[in-house]
Protein backbone atom coordinates (compact mmCIF):
# COMPACT_ATOMS: atom_id res chain seq x y z
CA UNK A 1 27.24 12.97 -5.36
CA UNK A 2 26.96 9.79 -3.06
CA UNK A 3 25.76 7.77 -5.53
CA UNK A 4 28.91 7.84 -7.84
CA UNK A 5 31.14 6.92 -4.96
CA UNK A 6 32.11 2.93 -5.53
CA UNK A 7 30.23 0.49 -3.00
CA UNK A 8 27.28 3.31 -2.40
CA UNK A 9 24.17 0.37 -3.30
CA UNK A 10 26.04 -1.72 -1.03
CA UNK A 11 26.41 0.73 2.19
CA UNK A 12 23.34 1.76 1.32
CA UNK A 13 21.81 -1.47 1.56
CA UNK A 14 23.93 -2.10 4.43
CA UNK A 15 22.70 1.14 6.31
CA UNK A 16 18.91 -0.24 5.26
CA UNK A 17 19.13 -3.34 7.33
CA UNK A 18 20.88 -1.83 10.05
CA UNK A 19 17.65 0.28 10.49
CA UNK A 20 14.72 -2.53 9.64
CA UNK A 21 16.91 -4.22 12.69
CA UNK A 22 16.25 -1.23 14.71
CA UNK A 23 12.70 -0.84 13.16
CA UNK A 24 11.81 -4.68 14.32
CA UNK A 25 13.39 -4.17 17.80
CA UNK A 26 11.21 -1.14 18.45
CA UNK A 27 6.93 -1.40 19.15
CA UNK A 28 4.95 0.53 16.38
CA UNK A 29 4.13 4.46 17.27
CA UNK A 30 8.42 3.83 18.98
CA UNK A 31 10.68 6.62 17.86
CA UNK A 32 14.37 5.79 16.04
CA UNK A 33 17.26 7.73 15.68
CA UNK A 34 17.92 10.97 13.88
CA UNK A 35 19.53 10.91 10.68
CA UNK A 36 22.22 12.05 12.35
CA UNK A 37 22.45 10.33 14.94
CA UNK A 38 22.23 7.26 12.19
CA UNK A 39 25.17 8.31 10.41
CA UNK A 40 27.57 8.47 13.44
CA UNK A 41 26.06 5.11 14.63
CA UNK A 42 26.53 3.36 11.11
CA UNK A 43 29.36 5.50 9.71
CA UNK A 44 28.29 6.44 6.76
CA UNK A 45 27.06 9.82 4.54
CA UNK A 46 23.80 11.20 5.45
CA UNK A 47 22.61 10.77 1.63
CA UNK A 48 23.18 6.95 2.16
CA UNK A 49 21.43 7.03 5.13
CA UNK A 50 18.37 9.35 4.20
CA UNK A 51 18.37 7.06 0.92
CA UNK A 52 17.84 4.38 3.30
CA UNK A 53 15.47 5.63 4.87
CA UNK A 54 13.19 6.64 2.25
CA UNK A 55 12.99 3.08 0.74
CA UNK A 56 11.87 2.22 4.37
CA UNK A 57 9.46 4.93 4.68
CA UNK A 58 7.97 3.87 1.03
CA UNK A 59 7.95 0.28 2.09
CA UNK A 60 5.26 1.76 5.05
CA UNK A 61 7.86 0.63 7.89
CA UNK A 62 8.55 4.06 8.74
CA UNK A 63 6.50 7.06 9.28
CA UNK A 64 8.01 11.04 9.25
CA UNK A 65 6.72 13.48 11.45
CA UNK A 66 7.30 16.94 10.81
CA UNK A 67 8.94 18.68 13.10
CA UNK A 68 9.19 15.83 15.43
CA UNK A 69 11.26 12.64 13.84
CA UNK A 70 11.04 9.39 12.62
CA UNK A 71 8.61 6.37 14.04
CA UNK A 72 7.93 2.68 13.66
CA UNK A 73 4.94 2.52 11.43
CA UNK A 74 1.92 0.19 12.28
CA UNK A 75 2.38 -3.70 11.76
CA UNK A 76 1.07 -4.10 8.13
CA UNK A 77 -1.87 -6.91 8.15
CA UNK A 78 -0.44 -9.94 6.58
CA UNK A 79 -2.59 -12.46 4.68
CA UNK A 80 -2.04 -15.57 3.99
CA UNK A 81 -3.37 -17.33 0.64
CA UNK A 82 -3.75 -20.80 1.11
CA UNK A 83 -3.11 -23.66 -1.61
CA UNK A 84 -5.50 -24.19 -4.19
CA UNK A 85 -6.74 -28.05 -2.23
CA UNK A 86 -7.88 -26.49 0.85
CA UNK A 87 -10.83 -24.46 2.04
CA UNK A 88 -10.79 -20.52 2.05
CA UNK A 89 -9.77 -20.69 5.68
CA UNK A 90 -7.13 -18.02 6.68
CA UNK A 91 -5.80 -16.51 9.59
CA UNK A 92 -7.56 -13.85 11.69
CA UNK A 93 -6.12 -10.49 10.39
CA UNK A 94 -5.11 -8.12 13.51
CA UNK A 95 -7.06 -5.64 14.44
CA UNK A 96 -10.96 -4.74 14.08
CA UNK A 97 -12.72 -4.64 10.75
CA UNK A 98 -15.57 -2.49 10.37
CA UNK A 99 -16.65 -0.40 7.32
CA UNK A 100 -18.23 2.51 6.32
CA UNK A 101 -21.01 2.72 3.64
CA UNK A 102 -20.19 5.42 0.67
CA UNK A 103 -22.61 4.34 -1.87
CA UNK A 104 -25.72 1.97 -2.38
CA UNK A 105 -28.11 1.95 -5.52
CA UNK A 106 -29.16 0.30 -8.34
CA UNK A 107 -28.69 1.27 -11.89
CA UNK A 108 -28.31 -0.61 -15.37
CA UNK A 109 -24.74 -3.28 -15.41
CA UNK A 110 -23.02 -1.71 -18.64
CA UNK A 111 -20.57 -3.42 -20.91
CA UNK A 112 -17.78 -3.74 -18.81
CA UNK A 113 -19.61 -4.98 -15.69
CA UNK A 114 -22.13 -7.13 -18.25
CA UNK A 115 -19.01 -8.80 -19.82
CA UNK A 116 -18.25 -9.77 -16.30
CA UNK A 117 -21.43 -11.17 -14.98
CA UNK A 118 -22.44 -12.40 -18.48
CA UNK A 119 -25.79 -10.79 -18.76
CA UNK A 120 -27.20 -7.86 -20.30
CA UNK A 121 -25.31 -4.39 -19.99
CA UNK A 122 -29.28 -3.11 -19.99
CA UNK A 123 -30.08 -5.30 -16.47
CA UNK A 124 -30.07 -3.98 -13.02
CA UNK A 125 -27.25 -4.88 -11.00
CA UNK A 126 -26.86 -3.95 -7.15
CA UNK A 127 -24.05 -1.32 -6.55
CA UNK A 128 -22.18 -0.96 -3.01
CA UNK A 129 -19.55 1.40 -2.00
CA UNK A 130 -17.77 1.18 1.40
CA UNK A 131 -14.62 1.63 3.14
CA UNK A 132 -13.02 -0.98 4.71
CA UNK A 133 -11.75 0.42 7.91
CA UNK A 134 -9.15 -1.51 10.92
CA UNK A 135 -9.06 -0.38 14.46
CA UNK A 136 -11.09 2.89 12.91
CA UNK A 137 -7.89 3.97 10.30
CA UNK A 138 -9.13 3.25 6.72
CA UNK A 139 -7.32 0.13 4.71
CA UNK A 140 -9.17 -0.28 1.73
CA UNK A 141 -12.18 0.31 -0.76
CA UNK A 142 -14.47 -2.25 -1.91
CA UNK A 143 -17.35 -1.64 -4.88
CA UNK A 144 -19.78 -4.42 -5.26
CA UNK A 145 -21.56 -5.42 -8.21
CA UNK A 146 -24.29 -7.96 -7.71
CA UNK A 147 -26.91 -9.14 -9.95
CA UNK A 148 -30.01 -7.18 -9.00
CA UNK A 149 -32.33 -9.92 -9.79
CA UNK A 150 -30.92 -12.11 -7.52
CA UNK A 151 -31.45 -10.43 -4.20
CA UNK A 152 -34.90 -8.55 -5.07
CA UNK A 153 -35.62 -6.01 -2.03
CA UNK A 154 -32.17 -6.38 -0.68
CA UNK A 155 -31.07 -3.04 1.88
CA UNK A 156 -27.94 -1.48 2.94
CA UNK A 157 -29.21 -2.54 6.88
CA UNK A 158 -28.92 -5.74 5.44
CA UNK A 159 -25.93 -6.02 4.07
CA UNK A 160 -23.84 -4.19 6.62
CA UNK A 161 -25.57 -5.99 9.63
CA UNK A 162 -25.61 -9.97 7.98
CA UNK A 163 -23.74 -11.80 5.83
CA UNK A 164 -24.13 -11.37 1.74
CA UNK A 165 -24.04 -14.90 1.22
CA UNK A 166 -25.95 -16.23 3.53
CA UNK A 167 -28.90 -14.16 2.44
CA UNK A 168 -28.45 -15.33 -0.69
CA UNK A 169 -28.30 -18.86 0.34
CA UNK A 170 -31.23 -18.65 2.84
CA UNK A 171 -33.56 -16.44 1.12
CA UNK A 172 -33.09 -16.90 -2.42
CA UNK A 173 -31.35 -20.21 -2.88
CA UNK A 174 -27.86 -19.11 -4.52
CA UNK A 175 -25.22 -21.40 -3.36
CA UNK A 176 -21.89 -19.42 -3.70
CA UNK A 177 -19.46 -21.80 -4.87
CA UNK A 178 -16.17 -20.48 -6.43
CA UNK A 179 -14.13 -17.11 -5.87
CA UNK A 180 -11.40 -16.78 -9.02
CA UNK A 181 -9.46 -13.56 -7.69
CA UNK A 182 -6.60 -11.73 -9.43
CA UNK A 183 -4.10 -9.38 -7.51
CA UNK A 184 -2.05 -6.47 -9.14
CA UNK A 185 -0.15 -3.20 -8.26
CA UNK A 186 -1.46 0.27 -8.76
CA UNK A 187 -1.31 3.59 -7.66
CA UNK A 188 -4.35 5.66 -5.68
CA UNK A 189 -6.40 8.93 -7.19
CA UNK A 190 -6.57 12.19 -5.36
CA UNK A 191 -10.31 10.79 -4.54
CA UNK A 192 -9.20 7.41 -3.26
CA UNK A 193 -6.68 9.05 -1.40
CA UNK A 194 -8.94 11.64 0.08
CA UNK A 195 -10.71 8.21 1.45
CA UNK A 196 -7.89 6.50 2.43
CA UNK A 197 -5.80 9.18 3.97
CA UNK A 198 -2.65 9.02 2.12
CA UNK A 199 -0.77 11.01 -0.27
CA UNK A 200 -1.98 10.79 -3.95
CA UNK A 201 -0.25 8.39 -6.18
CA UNK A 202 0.72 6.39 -3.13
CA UNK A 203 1.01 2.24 -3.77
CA UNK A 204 -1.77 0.14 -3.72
CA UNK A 205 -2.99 -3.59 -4.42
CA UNK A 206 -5.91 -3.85 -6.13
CA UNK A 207 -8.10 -6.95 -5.82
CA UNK A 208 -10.31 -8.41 -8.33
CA UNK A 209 -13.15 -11.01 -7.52
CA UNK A 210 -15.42 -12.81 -9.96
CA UNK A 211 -17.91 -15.04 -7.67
CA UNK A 212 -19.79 -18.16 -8.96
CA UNK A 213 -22.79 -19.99 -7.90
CA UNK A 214 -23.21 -24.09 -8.06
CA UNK A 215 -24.30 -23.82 -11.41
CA UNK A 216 -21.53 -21.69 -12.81
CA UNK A 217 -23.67 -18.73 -13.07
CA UNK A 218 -21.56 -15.21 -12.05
CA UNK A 219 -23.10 -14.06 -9.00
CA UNK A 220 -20.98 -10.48 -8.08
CA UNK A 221 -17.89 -8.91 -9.85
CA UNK A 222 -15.92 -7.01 -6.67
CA UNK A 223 -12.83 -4.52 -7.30
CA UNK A 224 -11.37 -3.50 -4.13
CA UNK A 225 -8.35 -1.03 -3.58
CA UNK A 226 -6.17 -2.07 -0.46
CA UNK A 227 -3.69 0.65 0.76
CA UNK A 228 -0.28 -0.72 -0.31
CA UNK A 229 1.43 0.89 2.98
CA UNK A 230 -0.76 -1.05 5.35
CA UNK A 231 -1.37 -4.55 4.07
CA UNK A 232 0.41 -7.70 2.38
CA UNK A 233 -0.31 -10.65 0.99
CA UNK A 234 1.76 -13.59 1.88
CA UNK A 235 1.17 -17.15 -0.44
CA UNK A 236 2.32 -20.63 0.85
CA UNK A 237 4.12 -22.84 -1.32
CA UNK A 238 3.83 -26.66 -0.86
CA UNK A 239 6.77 -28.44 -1.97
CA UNK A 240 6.38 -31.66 -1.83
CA UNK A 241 3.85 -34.08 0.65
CA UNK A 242 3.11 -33.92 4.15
CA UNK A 243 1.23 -35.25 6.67
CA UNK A 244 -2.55 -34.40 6.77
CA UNK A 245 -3.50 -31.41 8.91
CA UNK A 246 -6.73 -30.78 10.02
CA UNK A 247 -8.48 -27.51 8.55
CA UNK A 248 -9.77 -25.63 10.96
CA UNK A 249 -13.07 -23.99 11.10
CA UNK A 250 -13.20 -20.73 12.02
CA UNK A 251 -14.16 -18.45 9.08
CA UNK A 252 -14.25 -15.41 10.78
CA UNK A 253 -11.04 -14.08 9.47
CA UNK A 254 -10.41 -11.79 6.66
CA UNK A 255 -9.62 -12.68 3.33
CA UNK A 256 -8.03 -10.23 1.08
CA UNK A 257 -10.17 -8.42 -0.96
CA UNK A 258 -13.22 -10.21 0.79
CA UNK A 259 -14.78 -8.41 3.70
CA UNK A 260 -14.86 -10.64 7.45
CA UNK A 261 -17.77 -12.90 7.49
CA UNK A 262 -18.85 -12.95 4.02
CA UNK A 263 -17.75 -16.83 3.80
CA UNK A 264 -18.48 -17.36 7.41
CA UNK A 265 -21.43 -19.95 6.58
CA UNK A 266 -21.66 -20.59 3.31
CA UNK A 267 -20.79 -23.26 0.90
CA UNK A 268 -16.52 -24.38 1.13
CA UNK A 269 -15.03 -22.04 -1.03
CA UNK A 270 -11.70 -22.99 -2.64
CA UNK A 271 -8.86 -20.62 -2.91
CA UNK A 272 -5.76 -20.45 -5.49
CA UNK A 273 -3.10 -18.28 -6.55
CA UNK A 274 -3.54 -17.41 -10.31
CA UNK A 275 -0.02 -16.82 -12.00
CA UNK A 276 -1.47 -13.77 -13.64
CA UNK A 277 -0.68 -10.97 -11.62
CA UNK A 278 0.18 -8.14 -13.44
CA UNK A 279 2.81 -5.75 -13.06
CA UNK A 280 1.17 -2.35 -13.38
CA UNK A 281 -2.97 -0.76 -13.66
């Protein structure tokens, strides 16, 4: 076997970066090289090479077609968390969000949700289902928990056509104030990867969101599933002091795990990395 020949991690790693070099030289949809053709270009065994290849292919940088070779996946979408003394303001992420609506109804919070919200697992809350889709390809699934009682008569219209916030702001008087978000890995169902078109069991990141108003009351609990092929989250670390930057305005980006617009005129929202990301579901 190749991989009880001396040196095979490193050609193999060797024979991996010779192709991301080729991947990053190409345009997305471009085709590379056969295997074949890979091993006489690189010199080396086609097990190293396929081996390389499948990391690349599970790192969503390649796609196989059957039948017809291997392509330059689509760019990922790369977020950016900002430091925890700045305003939520990010990046525009490529592309153009839209979503899709799967589920919207009311029914009674439970204990888990309850817990969340801190209220009764007997009291209404406000549940919404959607797919998050980019350029019309699906990226991710969102479900919404929000406390019934705070947007009385609320519609799906509504919420797809304005922003959640500032409904809440302007018609009920909830001032959104605080986002505490956690990121960890997981792995998609056969349903969530009926939704998402991908192969069961593929990588995901799953985002969780526990919004605040002014008063420290919990205002929505959001879980969202983000296809693990197709997006990435990218933190910036500040090392030591610089010179002031101006923060720019625009909030019409998206924010991982929080749908395009949702912050767009609210109340600043403050963003940090939490050290507790988890290694597994």
């Amino acid at each position: 076997m190749d991989a009880e020949v001396p040196g095979t991690v490193l050609k193999r790693e060797r024979a991996r970066d010779a192709v991301l070099e080729l991947i990053e030289s190409r345009n997305p949809g471009d085709a590379i090289p056969s295997e074949r053709a890979l091993c006489a270009l690189l010199e080396v065994s086609r097990p190293t090479v396929r081996s390389a290849i499948d990391e690349l292919v599970a790192a969503g940088l390649l796609v196989r077609e059957h039948g017809r070779g291997m392509f330059v996946a689509p760019a990922k979408i790369t977020q950016e968390l900002v430091s925890a003394d700045l305003t939520l303001t990010v990046p525009r992420a490529a592309g153009t969000w839209s979503s899709r609506l799967l589920e919207f109804t009311t029914h009674q919070a439970g204990a888990r949700v309850g817990r969340k919200l801190r209220m009764s697992p007997a009291e209404d809350i406000l549940y919404v289902a959607r797919l998050r889709l980019v350029d019309g390809a699906p990226m991710a699934i969102e479900h919404l928990h929000l406390r019934a009682a705070l947007a009385p008569g609320l519609t799906a219209q509504e919420l797809e056509s304005g922003d959640l916030y500032e409904h809440l702001r302007d018609t009920h008087g909830v001032h959104v104030h605080e986002a505490v978000q956690a990121i960890e890995p997981t792995v998609v169902t056969r349903a969530e990867a009926r939704l998402l078109d991908v192969p069961e069991l593929s990588p995901a990141l799953l985002f969780e969101r526990l919004t605040s108003d002014t008063t420290g009351r919990p205002v929505e609990y959001v879980h969202s599933l983000y296809r693990g092929d197709r997006y990435r989250i990218v933190s910036r670390l500040t090392l030591g002091p610089a010179a002031a930057v101006p923060v720019p305005a625009d909030g019409d980006g998206h924010h991982p795990g929080i749908p395009p617009g949702d912050f767009a005129h609210g109340d600043a929202i403050t963003s940090s990395t939490r050290g507790d990301i988890q290694s597994g579901g």
